[in-house]
N, C-alpha and C. Protein backbone atom coordinates (compact mmCIF):
# COMPACT_ATOMS: atom_id res chain seq x y z
N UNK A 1 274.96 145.01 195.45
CA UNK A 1 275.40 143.64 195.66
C UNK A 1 276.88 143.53 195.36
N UNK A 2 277.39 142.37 196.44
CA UNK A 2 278.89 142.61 195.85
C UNK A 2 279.10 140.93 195.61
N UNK A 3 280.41 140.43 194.96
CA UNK A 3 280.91 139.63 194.65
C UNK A 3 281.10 138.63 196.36
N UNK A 4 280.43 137.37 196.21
CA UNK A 4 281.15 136.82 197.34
C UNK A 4 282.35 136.61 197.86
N UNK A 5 283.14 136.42 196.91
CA UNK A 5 284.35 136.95 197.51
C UNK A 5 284.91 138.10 197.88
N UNK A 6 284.47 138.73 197.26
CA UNK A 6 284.54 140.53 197.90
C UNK A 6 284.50 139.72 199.44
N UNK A 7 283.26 139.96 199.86
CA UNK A 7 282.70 139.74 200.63
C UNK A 7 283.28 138.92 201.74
N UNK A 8 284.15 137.62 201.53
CA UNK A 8 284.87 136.53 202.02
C UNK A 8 286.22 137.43 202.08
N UNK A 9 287.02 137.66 201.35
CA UNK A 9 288.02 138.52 201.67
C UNK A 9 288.20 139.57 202.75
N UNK A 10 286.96 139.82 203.27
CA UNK A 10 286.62 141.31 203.93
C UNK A 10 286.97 140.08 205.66
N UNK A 11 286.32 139.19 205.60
CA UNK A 11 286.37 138.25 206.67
C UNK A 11 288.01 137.81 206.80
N UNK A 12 287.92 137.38 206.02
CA UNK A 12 290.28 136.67 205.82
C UNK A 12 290.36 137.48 206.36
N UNK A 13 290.44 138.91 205.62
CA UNK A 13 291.44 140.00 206.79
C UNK A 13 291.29 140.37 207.83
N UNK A 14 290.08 140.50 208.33
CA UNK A 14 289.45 140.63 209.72
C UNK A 14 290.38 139.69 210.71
N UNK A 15 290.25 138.51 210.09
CA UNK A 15 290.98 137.38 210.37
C UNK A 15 292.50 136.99 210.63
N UNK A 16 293.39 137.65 209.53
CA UNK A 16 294.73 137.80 209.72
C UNK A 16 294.36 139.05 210.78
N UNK A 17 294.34 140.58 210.59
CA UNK A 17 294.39 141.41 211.38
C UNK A 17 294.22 141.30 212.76
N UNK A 18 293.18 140.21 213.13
CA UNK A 18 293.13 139.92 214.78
C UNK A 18 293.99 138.91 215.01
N UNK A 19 295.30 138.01 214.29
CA UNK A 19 295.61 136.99 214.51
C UNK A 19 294.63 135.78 214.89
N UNK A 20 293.66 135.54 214.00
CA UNK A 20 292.59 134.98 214.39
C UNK A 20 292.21 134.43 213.09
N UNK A 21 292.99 133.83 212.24
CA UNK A 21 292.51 133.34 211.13
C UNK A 21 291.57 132.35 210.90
N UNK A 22 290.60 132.30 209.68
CA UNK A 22 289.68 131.58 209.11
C UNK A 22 289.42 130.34 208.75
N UNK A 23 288.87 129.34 208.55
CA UNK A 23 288.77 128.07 208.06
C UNK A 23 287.73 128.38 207.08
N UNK A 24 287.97 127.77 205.74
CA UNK A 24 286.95 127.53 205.03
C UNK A 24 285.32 127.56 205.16
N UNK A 25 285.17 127.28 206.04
CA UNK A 25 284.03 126.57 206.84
C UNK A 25 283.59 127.80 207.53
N UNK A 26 284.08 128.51 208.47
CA UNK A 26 283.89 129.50 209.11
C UNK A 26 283.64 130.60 208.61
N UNK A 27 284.11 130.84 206.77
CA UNK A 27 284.53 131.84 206.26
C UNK A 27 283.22 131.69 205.50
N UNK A 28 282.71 130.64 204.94
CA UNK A 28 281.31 130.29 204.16
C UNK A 28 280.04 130.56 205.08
N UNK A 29 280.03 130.15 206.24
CA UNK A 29 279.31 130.20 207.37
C UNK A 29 279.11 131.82 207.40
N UNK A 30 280.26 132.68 207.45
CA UNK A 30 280.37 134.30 208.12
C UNK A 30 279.75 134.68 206.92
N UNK A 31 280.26 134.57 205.65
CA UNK A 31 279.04 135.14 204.50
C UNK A 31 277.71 134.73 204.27
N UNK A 32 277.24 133.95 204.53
CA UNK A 32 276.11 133.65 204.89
C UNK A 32 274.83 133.97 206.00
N UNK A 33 275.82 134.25 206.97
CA UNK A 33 274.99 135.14 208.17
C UNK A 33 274.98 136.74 207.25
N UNK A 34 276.35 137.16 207.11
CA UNK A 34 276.28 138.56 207.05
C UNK A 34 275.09 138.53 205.90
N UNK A 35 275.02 138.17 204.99
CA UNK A 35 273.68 138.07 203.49
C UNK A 35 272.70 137.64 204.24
N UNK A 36 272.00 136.50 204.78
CA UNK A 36 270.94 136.84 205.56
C UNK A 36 270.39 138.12 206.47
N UNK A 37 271.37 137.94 207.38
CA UNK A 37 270.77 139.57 208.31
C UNK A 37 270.90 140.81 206.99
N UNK A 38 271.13 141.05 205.74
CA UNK A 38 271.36 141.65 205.14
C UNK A 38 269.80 141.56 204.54
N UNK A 39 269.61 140.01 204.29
CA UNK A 39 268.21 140.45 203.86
C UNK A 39 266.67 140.13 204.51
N UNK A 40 266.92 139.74 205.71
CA UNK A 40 265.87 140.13 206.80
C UNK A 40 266.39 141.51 206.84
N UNK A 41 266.61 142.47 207.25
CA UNK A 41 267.23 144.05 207.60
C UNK A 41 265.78 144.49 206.79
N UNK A 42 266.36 144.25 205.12
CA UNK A 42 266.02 144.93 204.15
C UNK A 42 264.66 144.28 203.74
N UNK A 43 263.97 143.33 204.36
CA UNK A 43 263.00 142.89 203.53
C UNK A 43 262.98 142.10 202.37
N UNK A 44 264.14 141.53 202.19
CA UNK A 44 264.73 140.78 201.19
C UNK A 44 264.66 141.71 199.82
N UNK A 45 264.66 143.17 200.23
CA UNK A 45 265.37 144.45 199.05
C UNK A 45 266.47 144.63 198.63
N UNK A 46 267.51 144.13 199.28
CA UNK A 46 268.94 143.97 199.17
C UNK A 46 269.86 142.89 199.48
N UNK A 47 270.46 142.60 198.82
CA UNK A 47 271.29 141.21 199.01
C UNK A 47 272.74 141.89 199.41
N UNK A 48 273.09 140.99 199.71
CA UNK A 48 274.58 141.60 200.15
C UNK A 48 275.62 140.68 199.09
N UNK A 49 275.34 139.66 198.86
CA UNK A 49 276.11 138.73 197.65
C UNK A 49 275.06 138.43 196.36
N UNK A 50 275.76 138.66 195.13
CA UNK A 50 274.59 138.61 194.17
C UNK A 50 274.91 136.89 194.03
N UNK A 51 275.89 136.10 194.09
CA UNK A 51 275.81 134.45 194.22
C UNK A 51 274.48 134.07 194.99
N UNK A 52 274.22 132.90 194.40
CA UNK A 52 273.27 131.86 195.44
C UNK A 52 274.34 130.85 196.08
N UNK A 53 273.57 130.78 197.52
CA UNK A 53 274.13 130.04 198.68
C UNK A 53 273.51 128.43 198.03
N UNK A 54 274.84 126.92 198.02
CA UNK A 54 273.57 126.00 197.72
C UNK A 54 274.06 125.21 198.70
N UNK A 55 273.17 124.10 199.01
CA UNK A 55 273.21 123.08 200.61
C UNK A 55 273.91 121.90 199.78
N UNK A 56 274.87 122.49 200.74
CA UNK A 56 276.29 121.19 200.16
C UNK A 56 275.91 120.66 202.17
N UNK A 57 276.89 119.28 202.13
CA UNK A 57 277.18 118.48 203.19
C UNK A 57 276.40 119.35 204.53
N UNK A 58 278.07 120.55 204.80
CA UNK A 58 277.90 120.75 205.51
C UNK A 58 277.31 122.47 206.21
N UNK A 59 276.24 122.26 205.48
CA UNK A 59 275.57 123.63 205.45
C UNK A 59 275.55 124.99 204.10
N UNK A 60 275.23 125.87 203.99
CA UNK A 60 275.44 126.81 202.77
C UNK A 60 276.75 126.62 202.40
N UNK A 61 276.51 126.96 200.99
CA UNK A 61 278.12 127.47 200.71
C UNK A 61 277.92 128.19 199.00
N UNK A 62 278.75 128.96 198.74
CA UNK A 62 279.01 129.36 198.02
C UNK A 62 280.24 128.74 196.85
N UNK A 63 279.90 128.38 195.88
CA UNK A 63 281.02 127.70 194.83
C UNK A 63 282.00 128.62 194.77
N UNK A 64 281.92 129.84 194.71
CA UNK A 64 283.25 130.70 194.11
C UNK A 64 283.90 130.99 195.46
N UNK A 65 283.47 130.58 196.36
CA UNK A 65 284.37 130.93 197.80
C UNK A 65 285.21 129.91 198.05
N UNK A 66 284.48 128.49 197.79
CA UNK A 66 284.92 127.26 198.11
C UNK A 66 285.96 127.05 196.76
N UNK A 67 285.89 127.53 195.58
CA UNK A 67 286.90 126.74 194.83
C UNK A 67 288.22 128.20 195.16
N UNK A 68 287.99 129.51 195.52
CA UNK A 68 288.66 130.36 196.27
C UNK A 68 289.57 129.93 197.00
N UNK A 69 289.19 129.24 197.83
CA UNK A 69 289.95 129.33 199.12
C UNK A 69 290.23 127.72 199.68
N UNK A 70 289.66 126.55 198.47
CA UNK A 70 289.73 125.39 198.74
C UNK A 70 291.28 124.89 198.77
N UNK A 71 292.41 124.68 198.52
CA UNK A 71 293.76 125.05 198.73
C UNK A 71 294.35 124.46 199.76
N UNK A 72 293.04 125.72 201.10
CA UNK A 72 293.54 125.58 202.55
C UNK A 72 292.76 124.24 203.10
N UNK A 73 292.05 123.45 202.48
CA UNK A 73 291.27 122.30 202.81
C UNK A 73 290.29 122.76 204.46
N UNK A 74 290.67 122.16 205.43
CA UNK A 74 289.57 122.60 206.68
C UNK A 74 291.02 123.61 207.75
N UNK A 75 292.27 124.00 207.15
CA UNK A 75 293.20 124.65 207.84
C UNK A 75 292.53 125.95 208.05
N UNK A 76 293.19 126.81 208.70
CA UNK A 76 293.00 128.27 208.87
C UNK A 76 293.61 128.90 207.51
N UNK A 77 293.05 129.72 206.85
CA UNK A 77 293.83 131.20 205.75
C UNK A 77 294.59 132.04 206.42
N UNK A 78 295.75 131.66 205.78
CA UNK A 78 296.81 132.32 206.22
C UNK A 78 297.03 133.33 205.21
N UNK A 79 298.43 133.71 205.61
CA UNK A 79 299.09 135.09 204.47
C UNK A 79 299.13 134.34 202.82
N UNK A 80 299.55 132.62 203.46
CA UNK A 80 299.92 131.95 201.85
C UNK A 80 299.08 132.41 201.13
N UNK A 81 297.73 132.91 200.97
CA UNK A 81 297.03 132.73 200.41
C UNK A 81 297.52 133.76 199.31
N UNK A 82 298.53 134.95 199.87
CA UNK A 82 299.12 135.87 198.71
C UNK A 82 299.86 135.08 197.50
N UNK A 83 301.00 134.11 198.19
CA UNK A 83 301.70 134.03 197.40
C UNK A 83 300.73 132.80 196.22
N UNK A 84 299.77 132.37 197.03
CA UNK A 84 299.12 131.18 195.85
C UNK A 84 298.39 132.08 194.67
N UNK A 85 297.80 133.04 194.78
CA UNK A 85 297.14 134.05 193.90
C UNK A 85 297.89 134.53 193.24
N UNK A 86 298.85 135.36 193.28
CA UNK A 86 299.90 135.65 192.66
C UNK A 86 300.68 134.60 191.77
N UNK A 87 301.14 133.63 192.20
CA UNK A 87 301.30 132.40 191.08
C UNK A 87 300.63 131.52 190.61
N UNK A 88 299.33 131.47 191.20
CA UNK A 88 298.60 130.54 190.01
C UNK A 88 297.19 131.22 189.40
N UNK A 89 297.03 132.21 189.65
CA UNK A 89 295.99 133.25 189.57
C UNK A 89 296.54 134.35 188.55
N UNK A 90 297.86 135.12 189.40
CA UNK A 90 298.18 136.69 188.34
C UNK A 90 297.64 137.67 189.32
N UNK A 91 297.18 137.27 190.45
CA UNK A 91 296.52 138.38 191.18
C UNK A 91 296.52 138.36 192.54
N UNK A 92 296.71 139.49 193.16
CA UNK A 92 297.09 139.23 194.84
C UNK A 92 295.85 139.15 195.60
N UNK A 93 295.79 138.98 196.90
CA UNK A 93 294.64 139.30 197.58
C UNK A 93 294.19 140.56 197.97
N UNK A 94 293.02 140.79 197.93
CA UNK A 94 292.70 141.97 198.57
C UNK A 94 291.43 142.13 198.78
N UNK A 95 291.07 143.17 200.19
CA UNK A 95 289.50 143.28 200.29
C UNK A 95 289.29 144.75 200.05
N UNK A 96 287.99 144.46 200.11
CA UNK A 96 287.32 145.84 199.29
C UNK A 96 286.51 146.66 200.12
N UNK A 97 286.75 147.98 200.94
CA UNK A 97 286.28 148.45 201.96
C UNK A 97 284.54 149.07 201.30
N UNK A 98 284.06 148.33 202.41
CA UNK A 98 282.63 148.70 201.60
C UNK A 98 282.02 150.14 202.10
N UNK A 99 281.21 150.19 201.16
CA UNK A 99 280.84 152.28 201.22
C UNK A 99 279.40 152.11 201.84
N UNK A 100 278.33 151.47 201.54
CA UNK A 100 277.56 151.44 202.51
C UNK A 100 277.31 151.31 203.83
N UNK A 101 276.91 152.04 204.59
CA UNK A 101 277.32 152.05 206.06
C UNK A 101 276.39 151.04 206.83
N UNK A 102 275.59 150.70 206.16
CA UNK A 102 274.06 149.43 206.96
C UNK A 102 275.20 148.23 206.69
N UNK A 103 275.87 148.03 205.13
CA UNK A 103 276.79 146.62 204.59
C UNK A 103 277.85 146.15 204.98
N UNK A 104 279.02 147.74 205.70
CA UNK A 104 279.92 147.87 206.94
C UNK A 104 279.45 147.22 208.40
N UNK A 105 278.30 147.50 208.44
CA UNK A 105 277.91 147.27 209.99
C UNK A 105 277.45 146.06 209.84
N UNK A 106 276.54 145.87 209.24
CA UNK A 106 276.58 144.29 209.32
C UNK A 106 277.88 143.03 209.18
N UNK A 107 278.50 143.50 208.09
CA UNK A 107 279.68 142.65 207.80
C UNK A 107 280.44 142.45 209.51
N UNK A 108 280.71 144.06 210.12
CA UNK A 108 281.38 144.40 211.23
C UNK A 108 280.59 143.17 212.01
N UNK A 109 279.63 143.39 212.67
CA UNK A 109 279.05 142.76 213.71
C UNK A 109 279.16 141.23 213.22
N UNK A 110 278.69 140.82 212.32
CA UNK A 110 279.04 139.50 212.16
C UNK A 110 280.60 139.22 212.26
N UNK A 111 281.26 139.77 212.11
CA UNK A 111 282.50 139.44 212.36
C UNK A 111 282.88 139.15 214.13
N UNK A 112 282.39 140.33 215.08
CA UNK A 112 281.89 140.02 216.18
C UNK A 112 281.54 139.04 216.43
N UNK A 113 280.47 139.47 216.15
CA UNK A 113 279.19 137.96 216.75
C UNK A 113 279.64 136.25 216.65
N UNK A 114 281.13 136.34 215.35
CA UNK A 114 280.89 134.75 214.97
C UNK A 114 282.78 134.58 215.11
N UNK A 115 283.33 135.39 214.99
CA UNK A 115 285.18 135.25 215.08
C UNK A 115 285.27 133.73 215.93
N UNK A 116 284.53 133.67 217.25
CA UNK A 116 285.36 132.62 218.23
C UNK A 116 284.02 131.24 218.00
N UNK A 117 283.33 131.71 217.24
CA UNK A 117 282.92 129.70 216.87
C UNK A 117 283.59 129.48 216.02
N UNK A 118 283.43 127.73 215.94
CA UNK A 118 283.86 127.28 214.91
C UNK A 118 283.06 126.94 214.00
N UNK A 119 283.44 126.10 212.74
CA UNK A 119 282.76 125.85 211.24
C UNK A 119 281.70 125.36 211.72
N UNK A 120 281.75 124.02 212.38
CA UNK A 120 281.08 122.98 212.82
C UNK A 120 279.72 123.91 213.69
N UNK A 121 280.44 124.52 214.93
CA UNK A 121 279.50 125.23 215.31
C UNK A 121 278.34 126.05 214.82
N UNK A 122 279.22 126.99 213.73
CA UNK A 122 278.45 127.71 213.19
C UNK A 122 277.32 126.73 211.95
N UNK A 123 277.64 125.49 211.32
CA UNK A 123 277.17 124.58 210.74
C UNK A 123 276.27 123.97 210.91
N UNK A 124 276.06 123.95 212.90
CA UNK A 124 275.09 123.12 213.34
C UNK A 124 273.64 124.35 213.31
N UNK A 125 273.88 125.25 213.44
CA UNK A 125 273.29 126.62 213.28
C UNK A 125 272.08 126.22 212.16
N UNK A 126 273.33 125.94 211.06
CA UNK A 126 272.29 126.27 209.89
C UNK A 126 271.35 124.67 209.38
N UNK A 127 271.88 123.75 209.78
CA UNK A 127 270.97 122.99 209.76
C UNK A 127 269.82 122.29 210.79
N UNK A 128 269.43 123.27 211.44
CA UNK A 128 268.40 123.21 212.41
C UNK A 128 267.21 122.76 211.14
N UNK A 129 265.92 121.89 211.87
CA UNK A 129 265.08 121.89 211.27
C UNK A 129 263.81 122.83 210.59
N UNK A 130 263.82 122.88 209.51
CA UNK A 130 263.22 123.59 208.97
C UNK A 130 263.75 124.91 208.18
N UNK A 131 265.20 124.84 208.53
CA UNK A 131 266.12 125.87 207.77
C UNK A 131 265.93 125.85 206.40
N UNK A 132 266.37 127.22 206.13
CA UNK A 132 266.02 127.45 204.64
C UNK A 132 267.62 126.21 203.88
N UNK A 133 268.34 125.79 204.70
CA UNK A 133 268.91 124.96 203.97
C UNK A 133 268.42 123.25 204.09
N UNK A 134 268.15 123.37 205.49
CA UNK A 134 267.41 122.01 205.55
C UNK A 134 266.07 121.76 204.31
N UNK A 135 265.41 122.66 203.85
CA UNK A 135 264.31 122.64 203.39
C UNK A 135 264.96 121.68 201.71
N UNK A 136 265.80 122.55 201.38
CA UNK A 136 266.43 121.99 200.02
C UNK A 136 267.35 120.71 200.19
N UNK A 137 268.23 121.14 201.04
CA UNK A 137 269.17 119.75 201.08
C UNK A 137 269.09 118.53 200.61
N UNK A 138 269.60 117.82 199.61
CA UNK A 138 269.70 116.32 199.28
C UNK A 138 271.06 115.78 199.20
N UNK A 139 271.23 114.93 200.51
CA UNK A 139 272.45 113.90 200.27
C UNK A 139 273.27 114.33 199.26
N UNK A 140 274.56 114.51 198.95
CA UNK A 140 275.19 114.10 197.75
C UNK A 140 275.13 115.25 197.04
N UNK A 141 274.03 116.21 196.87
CA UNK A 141 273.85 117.07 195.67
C UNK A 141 274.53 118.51 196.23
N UNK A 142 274.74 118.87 195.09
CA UNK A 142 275.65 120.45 195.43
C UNK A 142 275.06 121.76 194.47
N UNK A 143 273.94 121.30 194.16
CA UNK A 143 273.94 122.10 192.92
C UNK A 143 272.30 122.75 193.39
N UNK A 144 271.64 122.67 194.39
CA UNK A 144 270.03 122.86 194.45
C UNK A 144 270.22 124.01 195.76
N UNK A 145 269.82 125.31 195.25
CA UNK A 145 269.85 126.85 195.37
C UNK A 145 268.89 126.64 196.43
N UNK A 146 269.68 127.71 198.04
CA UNK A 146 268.69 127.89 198.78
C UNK A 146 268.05 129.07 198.50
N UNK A 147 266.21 129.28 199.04
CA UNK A 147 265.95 130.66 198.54
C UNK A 147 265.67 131.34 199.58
N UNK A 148 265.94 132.53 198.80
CA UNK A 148 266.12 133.72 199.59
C UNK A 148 265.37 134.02 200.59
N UNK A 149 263.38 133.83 200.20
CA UNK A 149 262.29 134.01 201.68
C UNK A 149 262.61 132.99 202.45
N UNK A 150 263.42 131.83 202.38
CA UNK A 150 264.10 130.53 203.38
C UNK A 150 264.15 131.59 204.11
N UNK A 151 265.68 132.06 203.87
CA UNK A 151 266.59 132.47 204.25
C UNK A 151 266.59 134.00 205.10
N UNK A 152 264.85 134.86 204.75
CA UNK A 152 264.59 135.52 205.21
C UNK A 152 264.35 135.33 207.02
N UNK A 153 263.20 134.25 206.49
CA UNK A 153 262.71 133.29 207.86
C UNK A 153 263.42 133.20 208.89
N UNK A 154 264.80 132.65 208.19
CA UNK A 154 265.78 132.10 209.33
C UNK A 154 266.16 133.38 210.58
N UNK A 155 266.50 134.06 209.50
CA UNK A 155 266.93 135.54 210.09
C UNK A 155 266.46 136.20 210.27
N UNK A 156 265.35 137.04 210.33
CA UNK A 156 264.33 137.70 211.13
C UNK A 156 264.56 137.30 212.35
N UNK A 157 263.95 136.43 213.05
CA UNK A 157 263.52 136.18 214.31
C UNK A 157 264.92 136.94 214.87
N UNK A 158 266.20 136.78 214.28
CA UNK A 158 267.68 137.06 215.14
C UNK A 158 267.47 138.48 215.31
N UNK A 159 267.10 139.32 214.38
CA UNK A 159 266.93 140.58 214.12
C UNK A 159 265.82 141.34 215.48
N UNK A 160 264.93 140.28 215.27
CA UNK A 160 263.38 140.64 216.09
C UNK A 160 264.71 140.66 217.82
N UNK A 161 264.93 139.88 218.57
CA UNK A 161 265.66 139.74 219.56
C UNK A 161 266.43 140.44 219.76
N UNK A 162 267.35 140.78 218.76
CA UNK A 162 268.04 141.69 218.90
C UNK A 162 267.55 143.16 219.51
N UNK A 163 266.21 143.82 218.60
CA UNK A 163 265.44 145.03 218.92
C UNK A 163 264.76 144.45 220.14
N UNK A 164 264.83 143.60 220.76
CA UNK A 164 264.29 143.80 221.87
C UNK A 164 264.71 143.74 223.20
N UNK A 165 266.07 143.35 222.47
CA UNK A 165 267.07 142.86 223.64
C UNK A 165 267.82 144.59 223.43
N UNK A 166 267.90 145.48 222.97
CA UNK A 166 268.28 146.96 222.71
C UNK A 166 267.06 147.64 223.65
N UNK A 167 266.06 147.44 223.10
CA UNK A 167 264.83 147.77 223.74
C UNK A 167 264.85 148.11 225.29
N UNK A 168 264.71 146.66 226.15
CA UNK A 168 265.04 146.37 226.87
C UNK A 168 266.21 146.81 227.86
N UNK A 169 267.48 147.59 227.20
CA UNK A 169 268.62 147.79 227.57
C UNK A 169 268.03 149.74 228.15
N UNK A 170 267.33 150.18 227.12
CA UNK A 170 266.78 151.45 226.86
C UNK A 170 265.98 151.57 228.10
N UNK A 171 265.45 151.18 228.42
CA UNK A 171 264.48 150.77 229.40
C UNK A 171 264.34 151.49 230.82
């Protein structure tokens, strides 16, 4: 398991590197897919963020990402984000190349799969009915943990399509 921001950082740079930078929103959204398909994959054996995701407003989110990177409000993450760490932190940015090759590929493909939506888009995603965030969600509250077999649910079926849409290609 790694640190969500580990994890969120790995996205920023993806992000500067394609000239294709992040929004808050987009960046909470991308860790959240990548940790789901992480734990549909695994059977919910492995997490990819040891944080819990909780159903704020506008879909999952993670507290240490959001008070991270809150700064940039709903803008894109830019480079500033060096010089704000460095002076009000003590510490620069940086991501952390991951050694597992299933935690690479997933991170990778979600980066794929989600670079050209937006927050909103990816937002409307997660509050479909019956989502493992819809299930918890209350107005107002920020603090009530989505769980993990939710969150299995959600993501399976993407996984199942996927092998069959490969399947299919094989064919």
């Amino acid at each position: 398991m790694h640190s969500a921001v580990d994890i969120a950082n790995i996205f920023v740079s993806k992000g500067l590197e394609e000239d294709s930078p992040v929004t808050q929103m987009q960046l909470q959204k991308m860790v959240y897919f990548a940790h789901g398909i992480t734990l549909a994959y695994t059977e919910g054996k492995n997490k990819l963020v040891k944080e819990k995701f909780e159903a704020w407003d506008f879909g999952p989110v993670i507290p240490e990402i959001y008070h991270e990177f809150k700064q940039f409000g709903a803008k894109p993450i830019t480079p500033e984000v060096d010089i704000y760490r460095l002076i009000n932190k003590g510490r620069k940015f940086e991501s952390i190349e991951l050694e597992n090759p299933t935690e690479k590929k997933i991170v990778d493909d979600t980066w794929e799969a989600l670079k050209g939506l937006t927050g909103i888009q990816l937002s409307k995603w997660t509050h479909k009915d019956d989502s493992a965030w819809a299930k918890v969600y209350r107005r107002g509250s920020r603090s009530i943990k989505l769980k993990d077999e939710d969150i299995i649910n959600d993501f399976t079926p993407l996984l199942t399509k996927s092998k069959e849409s490969k399947q299919k290609v094989g064919s």
